[in-house]
N, C-alpha and C. Protein backbone atom coordinates (compact mmCIF):
# COMPACT_ATOMS: atom_id res chain seq x y z
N UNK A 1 0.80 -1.18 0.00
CA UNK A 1 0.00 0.00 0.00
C UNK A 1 0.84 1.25 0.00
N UNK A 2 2.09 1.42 0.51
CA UNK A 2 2.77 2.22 0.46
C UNK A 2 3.17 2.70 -0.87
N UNK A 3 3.54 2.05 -1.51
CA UNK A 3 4.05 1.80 -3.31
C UNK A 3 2.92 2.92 -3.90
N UNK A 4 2.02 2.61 -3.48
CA UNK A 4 0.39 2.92 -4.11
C UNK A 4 0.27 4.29 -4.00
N UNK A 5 0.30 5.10 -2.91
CA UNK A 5 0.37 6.18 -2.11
C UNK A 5 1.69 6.81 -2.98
N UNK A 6 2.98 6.26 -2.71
CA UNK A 6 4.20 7.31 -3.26
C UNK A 6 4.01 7.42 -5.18
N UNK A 7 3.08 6.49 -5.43
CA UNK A 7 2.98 6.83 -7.16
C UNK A 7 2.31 7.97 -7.57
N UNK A 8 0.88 7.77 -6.35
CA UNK A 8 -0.13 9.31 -6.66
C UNK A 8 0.61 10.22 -5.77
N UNK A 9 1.41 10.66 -5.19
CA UNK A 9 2.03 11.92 -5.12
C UNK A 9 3.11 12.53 -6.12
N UNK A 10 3.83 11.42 -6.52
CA UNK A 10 4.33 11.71 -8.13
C UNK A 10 3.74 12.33 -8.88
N UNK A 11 2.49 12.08 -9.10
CA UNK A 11 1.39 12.69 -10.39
C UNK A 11 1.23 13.74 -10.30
N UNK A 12 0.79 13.57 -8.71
CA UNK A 12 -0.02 15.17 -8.10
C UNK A 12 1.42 16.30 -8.32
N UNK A 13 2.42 15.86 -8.05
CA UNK A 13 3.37 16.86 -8.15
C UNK A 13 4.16 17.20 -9.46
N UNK A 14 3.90 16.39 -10.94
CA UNK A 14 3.94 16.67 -11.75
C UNK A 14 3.35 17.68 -12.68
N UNK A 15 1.95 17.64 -12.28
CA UNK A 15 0.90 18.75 -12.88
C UNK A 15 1.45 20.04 -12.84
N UNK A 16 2.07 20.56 -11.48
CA UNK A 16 2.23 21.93 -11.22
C UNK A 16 3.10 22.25 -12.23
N UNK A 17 4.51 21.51 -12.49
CA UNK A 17 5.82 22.05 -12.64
C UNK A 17 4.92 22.21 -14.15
N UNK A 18 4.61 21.43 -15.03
CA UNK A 18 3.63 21.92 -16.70
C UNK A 18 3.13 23.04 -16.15
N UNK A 19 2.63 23.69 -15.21
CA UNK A 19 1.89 24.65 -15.69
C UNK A 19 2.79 25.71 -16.02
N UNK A 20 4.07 25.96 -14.82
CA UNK A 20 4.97 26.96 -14.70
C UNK A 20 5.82 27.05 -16.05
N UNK A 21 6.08 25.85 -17.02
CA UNK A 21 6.64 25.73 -17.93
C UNK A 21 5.84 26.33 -19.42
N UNK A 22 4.78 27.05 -19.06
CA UNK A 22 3.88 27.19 -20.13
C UNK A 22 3.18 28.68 -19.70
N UNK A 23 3.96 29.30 -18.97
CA UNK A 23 3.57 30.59 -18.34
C UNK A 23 3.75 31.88 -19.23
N UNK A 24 3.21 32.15 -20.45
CA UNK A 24 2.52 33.55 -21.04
C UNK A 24 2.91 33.73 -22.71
N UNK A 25 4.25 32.68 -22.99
CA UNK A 25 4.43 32.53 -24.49
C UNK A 25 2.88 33.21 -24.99
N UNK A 26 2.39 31.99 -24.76
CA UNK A 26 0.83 32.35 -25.59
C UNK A 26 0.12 34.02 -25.86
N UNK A 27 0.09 34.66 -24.57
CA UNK A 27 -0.14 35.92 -24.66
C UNK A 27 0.81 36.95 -24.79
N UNK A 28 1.89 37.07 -25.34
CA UNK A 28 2.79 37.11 -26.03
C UNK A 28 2.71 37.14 -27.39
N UNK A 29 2.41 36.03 -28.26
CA UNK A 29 2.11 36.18 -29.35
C UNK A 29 0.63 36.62 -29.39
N UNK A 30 -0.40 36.34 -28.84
CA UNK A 30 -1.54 37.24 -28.75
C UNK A 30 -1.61 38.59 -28.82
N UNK A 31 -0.67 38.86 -27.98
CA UNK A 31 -0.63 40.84 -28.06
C UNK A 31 -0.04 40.79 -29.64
N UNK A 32 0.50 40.81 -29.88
CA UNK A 32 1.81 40.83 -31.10
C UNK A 32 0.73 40.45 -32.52
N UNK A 33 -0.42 39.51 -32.26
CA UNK A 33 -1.89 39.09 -33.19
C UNK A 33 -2.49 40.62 -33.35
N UNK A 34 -2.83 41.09 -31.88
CA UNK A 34 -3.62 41.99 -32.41
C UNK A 34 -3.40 43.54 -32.54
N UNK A 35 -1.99 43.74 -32.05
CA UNK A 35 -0.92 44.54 -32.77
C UNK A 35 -1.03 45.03 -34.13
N UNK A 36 -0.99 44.01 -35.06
CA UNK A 36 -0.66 43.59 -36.35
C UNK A 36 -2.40 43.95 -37.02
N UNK A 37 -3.64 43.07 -35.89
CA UNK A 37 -4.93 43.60 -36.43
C UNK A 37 -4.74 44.98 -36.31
N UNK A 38 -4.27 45.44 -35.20
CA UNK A 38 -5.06 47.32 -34.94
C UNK A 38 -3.95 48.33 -35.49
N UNK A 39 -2.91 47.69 -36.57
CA UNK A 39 -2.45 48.62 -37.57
C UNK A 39 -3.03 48.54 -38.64
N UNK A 40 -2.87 47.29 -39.10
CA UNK A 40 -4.43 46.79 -40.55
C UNK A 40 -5.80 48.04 -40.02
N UNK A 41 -6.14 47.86 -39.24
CA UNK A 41 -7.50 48.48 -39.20
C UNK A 41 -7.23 50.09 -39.28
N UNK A 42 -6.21 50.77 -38.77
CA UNK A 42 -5.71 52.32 -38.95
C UNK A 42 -5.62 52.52 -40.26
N UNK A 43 -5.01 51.36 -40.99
CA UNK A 43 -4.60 51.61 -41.99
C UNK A 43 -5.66 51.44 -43.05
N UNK A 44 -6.81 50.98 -42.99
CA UNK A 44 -8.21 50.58 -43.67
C UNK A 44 -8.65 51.90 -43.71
N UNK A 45 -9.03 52.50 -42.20
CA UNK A 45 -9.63 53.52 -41.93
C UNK A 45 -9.15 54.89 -42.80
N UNK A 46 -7.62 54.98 -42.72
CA UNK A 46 -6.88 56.16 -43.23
C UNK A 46 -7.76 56.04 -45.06
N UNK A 47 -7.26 54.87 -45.79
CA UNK A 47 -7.51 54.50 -47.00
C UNK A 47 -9.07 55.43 -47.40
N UNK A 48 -9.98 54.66 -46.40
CA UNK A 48 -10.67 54.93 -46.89
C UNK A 48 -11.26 56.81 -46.72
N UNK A 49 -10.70 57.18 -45.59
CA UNK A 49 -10.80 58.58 -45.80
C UNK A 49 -10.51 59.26 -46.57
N UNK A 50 -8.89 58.80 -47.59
CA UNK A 50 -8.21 59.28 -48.77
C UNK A 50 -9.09 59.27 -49.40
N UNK A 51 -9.84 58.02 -49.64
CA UNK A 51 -10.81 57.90 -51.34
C UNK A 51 -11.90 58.66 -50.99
N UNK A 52 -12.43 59.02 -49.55
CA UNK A 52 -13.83 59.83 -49.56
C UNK A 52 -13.50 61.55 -50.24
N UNK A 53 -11.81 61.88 -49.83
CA UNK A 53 -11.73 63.41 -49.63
C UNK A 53 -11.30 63.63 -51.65
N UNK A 54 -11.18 62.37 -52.55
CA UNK A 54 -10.73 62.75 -53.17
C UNK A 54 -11.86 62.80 -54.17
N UNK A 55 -13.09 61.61 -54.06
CA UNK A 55 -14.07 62.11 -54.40
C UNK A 55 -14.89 63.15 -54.19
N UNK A 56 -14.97 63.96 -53.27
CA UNK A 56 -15.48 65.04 -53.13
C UNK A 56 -14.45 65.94 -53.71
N UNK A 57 -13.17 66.00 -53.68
CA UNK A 57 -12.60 67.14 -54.85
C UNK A 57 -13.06 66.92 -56.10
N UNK A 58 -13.12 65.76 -56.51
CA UNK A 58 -13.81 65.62 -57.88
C UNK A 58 -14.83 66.19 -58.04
N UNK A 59 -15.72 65.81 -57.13
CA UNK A 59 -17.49 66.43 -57.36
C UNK A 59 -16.96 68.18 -57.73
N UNK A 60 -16.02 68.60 -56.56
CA UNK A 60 -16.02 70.27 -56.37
C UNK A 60 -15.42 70.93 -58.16
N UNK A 61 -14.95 70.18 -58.16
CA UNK A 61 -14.17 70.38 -59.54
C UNK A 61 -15.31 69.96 -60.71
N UNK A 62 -16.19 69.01 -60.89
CA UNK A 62 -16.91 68.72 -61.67
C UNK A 62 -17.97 69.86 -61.77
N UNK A 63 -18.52 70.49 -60.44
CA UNK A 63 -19.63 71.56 -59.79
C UNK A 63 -19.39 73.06 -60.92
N UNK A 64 -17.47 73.21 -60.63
CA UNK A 64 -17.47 74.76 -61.14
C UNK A 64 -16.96 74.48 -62.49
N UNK A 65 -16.90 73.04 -63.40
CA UNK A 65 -16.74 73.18 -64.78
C UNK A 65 -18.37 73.52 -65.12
N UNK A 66 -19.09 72.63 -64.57
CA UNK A 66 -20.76 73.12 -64.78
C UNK A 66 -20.74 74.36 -65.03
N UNK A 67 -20.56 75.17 -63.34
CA UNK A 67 -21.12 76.35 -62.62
C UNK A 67 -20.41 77.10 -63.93
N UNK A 68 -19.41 77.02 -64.99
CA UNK A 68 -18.89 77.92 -66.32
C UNK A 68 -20.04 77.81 -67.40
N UNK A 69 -20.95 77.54 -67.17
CA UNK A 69 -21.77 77.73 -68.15
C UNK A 69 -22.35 78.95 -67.99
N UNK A 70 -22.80 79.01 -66.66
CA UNK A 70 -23.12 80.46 -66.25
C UNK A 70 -22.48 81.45 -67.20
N UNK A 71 -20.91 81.32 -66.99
CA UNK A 71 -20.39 82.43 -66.84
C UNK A 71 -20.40 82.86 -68.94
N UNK A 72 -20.30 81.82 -69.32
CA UNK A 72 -20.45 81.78 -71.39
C UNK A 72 -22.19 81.96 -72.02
N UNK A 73 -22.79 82.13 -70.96
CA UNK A 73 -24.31 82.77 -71.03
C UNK A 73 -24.09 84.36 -71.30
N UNK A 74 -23.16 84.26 -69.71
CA UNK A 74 -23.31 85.74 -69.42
C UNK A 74 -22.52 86.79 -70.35
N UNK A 75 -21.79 85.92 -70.94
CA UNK A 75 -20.90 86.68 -72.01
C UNK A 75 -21.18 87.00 -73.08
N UNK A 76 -22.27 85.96 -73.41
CA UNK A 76 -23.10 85.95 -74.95
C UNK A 76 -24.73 86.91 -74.82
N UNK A 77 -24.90 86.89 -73.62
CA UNK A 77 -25.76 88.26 -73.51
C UNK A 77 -25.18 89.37 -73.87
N UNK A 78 -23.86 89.67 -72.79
CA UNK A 78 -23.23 90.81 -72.66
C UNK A 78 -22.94 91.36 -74.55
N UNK A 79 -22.19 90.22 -75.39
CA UNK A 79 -22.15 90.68 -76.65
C UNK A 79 -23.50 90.92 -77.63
N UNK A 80 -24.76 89.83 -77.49
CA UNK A 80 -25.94 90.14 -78.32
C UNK A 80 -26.65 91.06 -77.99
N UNK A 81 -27.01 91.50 -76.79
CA UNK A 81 -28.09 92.52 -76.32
C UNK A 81 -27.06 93.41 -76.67
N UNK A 82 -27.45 94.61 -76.65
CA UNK A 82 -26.86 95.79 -77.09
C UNK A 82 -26.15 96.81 -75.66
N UNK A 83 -25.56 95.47 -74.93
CA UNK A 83 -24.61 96.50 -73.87
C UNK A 83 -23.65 97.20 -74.39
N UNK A 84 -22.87 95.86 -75.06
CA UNK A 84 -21.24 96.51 -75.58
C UNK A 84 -21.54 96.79 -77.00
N UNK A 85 -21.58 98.53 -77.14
CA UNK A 85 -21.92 98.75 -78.17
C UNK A 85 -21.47 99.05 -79.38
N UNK A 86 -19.80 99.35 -78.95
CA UNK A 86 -18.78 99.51 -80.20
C UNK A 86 -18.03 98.62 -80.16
N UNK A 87 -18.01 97.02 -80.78
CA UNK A 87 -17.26 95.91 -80.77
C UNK A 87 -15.89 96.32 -80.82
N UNK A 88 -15.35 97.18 -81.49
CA UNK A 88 -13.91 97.40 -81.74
C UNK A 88 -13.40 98.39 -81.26
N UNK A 89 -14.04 98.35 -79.71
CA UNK A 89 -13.02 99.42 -78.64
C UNK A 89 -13.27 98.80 -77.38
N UNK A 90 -12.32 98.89 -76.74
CA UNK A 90 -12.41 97.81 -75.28
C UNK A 90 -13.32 98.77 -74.22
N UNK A 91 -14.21 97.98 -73.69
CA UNK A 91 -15.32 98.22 -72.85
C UNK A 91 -14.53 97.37 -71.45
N UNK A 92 -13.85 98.01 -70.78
CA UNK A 92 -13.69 97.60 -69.51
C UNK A 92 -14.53 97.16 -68.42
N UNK A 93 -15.19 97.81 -68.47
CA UNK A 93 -16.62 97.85 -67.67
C UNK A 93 -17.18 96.09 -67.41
N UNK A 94 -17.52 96.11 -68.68
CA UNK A 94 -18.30 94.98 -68.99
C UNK A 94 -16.65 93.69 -69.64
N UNK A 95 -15.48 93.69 -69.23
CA UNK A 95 -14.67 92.86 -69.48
C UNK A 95 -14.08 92.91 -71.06
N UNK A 96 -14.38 93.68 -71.92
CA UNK A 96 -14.19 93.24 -72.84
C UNK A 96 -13.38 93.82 -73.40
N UNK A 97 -12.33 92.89 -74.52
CA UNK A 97 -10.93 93.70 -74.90
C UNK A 97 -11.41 92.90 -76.60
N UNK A 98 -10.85 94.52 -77.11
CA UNK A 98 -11.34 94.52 -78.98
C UNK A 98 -9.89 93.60 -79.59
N UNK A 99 -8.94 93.49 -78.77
CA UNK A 99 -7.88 92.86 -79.45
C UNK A 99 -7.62 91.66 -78.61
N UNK A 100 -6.65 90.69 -79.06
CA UNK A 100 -5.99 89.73 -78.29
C UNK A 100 -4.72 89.48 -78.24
N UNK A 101 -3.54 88.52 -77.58
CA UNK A 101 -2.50 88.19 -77.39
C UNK A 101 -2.74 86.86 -78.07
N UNK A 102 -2.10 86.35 -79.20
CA UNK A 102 -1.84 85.20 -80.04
C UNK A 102 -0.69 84.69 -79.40
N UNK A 103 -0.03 84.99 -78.16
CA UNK A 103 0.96 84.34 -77.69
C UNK A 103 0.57 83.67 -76.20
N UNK A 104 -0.85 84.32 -75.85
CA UNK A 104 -1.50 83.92 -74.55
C UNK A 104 -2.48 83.52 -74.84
N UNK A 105 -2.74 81.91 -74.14
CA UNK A 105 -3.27 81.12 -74.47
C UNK A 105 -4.92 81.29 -73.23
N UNK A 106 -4.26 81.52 -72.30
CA UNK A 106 -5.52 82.10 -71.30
C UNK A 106 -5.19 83.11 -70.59
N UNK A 107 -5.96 84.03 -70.69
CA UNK A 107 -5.39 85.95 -70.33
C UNK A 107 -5.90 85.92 -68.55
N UNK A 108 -4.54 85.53 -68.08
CA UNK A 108 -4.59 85.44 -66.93
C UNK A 108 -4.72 86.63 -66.13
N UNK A 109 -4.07 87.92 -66.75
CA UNK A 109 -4.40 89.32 -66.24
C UNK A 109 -5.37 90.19 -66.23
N UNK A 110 -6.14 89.70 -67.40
CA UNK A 110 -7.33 89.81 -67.68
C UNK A 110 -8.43 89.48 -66.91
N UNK A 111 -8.32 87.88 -66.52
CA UNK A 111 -8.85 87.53 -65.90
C UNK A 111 -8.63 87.82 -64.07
N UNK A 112 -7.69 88.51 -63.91
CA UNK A 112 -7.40 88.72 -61.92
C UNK A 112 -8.38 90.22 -62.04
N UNK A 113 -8.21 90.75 -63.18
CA UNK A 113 -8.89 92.65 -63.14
C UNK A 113 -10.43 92.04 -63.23
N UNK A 114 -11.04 91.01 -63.67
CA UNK A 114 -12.19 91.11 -64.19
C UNK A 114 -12.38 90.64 -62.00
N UNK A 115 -13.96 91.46 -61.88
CA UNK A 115 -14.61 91.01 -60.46
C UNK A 115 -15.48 89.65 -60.89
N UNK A 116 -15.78 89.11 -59.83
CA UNK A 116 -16.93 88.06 -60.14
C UNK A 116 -18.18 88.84 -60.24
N UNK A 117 -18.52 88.17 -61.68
CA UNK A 117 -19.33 88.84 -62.21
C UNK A 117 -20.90 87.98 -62.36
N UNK A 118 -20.70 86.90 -61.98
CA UNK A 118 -22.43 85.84 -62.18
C UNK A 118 -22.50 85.87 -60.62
N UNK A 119 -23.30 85.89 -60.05
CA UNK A 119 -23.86 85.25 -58.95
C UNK A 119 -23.97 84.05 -58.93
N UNK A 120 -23.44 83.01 -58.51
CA UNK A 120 -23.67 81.63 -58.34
C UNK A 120 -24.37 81.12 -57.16
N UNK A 121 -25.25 80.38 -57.57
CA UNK A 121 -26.18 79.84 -56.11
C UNK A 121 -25.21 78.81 -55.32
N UNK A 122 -24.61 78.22 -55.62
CA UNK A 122 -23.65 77.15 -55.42
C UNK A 122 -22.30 77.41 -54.47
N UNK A 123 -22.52 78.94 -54.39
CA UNK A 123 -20.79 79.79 -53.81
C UNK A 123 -19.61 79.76 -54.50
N UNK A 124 -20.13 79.30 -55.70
CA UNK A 124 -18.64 79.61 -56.61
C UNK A 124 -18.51 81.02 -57.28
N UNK A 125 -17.32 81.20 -57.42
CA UNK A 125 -17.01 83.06 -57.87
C UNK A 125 -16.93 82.59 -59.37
N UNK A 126 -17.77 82.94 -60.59
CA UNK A 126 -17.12 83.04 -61.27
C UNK A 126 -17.56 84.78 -62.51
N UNK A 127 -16.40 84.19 -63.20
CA UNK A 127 -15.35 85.71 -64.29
C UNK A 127 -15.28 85.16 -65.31
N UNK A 128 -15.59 86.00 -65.88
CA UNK A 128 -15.34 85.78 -67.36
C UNK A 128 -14.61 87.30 -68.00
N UNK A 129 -14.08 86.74 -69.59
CA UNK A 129 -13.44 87.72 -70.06
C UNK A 129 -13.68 87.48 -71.74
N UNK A 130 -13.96 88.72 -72.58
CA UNK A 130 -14.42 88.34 -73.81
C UNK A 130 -13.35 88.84 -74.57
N UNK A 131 -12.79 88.49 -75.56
CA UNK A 131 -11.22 89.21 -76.23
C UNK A 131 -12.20 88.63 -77.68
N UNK A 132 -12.04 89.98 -78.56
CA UNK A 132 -12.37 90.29 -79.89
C UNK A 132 -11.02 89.18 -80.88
N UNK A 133 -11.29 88.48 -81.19
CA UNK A 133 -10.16 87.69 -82.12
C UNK A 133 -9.41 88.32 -83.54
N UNK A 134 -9.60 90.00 -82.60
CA UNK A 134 -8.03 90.37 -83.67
C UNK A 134 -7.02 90.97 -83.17
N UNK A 135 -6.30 91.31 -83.90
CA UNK A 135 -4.86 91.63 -83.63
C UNK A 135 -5.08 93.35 -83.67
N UNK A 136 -5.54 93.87 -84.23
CA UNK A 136 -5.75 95.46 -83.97
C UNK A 136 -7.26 95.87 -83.60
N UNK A 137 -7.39 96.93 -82.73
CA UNK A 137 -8.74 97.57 -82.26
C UNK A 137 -10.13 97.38 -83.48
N UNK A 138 -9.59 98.21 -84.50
CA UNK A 138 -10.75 98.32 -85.18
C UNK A 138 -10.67 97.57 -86.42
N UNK A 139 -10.30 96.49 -86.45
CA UNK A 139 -10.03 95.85 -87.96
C UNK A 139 -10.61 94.77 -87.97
N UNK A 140 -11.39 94.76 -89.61
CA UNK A 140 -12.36 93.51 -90.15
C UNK A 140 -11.83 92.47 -90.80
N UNK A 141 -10.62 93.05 -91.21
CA UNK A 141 -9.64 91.79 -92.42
C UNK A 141 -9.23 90.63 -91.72
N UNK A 142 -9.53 90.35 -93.28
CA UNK A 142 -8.82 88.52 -93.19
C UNK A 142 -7.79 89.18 -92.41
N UNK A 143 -6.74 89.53 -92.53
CA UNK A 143 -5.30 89.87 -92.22
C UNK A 143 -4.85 89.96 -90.72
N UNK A 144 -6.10 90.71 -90.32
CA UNK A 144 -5.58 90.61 -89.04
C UNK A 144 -6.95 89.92 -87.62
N UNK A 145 -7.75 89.54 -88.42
CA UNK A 145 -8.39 88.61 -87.60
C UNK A 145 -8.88 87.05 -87.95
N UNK A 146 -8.94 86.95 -86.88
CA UNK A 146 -9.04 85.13 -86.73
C UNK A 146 -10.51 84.70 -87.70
N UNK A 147 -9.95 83.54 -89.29
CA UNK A 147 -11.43 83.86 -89.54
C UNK A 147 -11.43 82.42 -89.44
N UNK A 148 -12.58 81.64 -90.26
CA UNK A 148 -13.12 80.61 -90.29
C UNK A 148 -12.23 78.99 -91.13
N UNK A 149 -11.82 78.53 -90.39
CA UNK A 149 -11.03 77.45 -91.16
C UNK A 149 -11.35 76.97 -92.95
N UNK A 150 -10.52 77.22 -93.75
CA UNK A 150 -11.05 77.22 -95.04
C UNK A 150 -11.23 75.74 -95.36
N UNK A 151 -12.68 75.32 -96.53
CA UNK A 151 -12.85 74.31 -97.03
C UNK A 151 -12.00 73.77 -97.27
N UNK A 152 -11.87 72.23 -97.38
CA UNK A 152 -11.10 71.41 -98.18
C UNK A 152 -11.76 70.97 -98.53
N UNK A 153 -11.28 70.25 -99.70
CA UNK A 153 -12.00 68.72 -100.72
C UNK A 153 -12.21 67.70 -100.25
N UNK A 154 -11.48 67.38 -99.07
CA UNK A 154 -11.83 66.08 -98.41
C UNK A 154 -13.09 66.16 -97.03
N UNK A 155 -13.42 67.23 -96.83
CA UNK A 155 -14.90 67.31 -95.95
C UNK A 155 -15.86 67.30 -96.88
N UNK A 156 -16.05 68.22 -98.74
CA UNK A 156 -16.68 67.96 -99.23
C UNK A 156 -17.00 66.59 -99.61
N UNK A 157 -15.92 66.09 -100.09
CA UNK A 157 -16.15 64.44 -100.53
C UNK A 157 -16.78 63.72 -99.74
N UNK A 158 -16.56 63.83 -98.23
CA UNK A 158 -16.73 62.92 -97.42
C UNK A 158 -18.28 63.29 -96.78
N UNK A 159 -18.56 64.18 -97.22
CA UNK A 159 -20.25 64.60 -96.65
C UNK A 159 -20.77 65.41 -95.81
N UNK A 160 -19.29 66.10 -95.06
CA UNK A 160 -19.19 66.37 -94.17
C UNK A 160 -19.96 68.18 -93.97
N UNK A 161 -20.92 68.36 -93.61
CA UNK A 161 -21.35 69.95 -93.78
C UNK A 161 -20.12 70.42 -92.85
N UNK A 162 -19.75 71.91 -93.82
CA UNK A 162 -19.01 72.99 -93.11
C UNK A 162 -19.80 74.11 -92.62
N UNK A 163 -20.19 74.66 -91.72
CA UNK A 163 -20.53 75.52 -91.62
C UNK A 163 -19.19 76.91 -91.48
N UNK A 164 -19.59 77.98 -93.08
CA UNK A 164 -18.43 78.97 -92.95
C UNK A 164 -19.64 80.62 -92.02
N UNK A 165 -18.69 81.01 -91.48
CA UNK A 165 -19.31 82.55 -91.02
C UNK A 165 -18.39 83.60 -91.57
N UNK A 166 -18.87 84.92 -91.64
CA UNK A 166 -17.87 85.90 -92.25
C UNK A 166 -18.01 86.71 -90.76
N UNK A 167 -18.54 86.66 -90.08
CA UNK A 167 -18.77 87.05 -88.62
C UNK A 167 -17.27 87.28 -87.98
N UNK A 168 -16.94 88.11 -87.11
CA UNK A 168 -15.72 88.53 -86.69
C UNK A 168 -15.61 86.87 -85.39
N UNK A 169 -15.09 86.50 -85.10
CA UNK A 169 -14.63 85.37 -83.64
C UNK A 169 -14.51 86.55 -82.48
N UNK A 170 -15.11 85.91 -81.34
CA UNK A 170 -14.71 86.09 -79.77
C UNK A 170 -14.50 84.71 -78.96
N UNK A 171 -13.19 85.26 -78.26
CA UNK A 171 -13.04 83.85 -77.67
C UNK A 171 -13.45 84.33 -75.42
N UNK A 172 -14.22 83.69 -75.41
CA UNK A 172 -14.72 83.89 -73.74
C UNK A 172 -13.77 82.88 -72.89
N UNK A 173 -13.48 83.83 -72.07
CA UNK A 173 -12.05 82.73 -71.10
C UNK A 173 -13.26 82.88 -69.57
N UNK A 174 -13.51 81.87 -69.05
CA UNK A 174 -14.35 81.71 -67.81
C UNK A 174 -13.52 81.10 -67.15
N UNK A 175 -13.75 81.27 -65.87
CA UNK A 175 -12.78 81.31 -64.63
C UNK A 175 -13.60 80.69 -63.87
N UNK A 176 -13.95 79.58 -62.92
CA UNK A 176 -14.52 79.43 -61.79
C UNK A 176 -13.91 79.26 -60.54
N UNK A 177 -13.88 79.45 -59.43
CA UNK A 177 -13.15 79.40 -58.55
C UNK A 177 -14.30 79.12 -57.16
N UNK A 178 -14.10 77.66 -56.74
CA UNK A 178 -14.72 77.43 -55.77
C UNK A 178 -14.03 76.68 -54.19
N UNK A 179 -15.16 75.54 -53.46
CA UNK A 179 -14.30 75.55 -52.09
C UNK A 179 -12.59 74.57 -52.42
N UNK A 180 -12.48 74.62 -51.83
CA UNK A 180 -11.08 73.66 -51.15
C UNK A 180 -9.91 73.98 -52.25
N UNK A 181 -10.39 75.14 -52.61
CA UNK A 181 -9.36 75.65 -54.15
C UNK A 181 -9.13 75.42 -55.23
N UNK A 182 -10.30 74.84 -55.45
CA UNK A 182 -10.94 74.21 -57.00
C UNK A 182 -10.63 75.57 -57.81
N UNK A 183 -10.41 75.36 -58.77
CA UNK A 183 -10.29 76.25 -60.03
C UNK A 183 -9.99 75.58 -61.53
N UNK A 184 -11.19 75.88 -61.96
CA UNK A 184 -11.76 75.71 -63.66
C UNK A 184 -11.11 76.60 -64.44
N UNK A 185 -10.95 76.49 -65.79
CA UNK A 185 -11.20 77.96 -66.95
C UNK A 185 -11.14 76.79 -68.05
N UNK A 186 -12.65 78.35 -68.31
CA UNK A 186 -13.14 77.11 -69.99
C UNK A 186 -12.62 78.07 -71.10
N UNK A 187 -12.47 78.07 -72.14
CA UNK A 187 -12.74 78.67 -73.15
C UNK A 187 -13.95 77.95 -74.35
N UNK A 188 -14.52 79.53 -74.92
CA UNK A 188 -15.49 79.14 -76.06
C UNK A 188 -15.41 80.28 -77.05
N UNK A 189 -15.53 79.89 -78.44
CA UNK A 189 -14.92 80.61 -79.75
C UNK A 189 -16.45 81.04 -80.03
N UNK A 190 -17.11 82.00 -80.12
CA UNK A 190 -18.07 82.42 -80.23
C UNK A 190 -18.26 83.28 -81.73
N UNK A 191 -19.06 82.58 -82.58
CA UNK A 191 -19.15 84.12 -83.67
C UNK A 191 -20.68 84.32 -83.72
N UNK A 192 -20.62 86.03 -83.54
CA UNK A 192 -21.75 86.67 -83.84
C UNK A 192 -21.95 87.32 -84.31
């Protein structure tokens, strides 16, 4: 009976020393598991804030190429109604210059002097600027103004209607300028 007795205290005193031998490895690599989750998840979160802020610049940017329609209305009033009444002298007032720069592609100085001139419901500022497509104040000639691309034989052949004008060109430079520092400029070749 003795034999019997010293075997189960063997056992009993085996259990303990396993436990001490197995003391926190585990939570150890546990912390270090979710370490690794709660940078993944910062890093999800960041992502997806990037793609929210960049779609909304898009929208803002898409808003004031729109919101330029305004402003090529307001320009084509300003020339048909009978505001600006001597085409071939610059009307400051109302933006408009009888000559242009063939070396400037968008009249950026032009455009800082002009005020916002449409009211936009939307809060965008926008300007416009109308430049007469010639090279001197008061001149009608071929020579010194911008005229209508001449026929070829190969739009006739091909079916293609030309429409020609003998009408002088204006080219309208629109400016929009809205939030987070969006900024548009359209141009449109106008003959009237």
């Amino acid at each position: 009976m003795i034999a019997k007795c010293r075997y189960r205290l063997q056992i009993r005193n085996a259990k303990p020393a396993m436990k001490q031998q197995q003391g926190g490895v585990v939570l150890f690599f546990a912390l270090i598991a979710l370490v690794a989750l709660m940078l993944a998840a910062i890093a999800l979160v960041r992502s997806v804030d990037t793609a929210n802020a960049i779609a909304g610049n898009v929208a803002f940017k898409q808003g004031t190429i729109q919101e330029a329609d305004s402003g090529v209305e307001a320009a084509f009033k300003a020339l048909t109604v009978p505001t600006i009444t001597d085409k071939t002298q610059d009307d400051l007032e109302r933006y408009y210059y009888a000559t242009y720069d063939p070396a400037v592609a968008v009249p950026g100085a032009r455009l800082d002097a002009a005020s916002d001139t449409v009211g936009a419901a939307s809060g965008n500022k926008v300007r416009y600027v109308i430049e007469r497509m010639c090279l001197n104040a008061g001149a009608t000639s071929p020579d010194t103004c911008l005229q209508p691309p001449a026929l070829n034989n190969d739009s006739k052949a091909s079916g293609h209607t030309v429409f020609v004008s003998d009408n002088v060109y204006y080219r309208v430079t629109v400016q929009v300028s809205g939030p987070r520092n969006t900024l548009s400029a359209v141009q449109v070749l106008l003959a009237v």
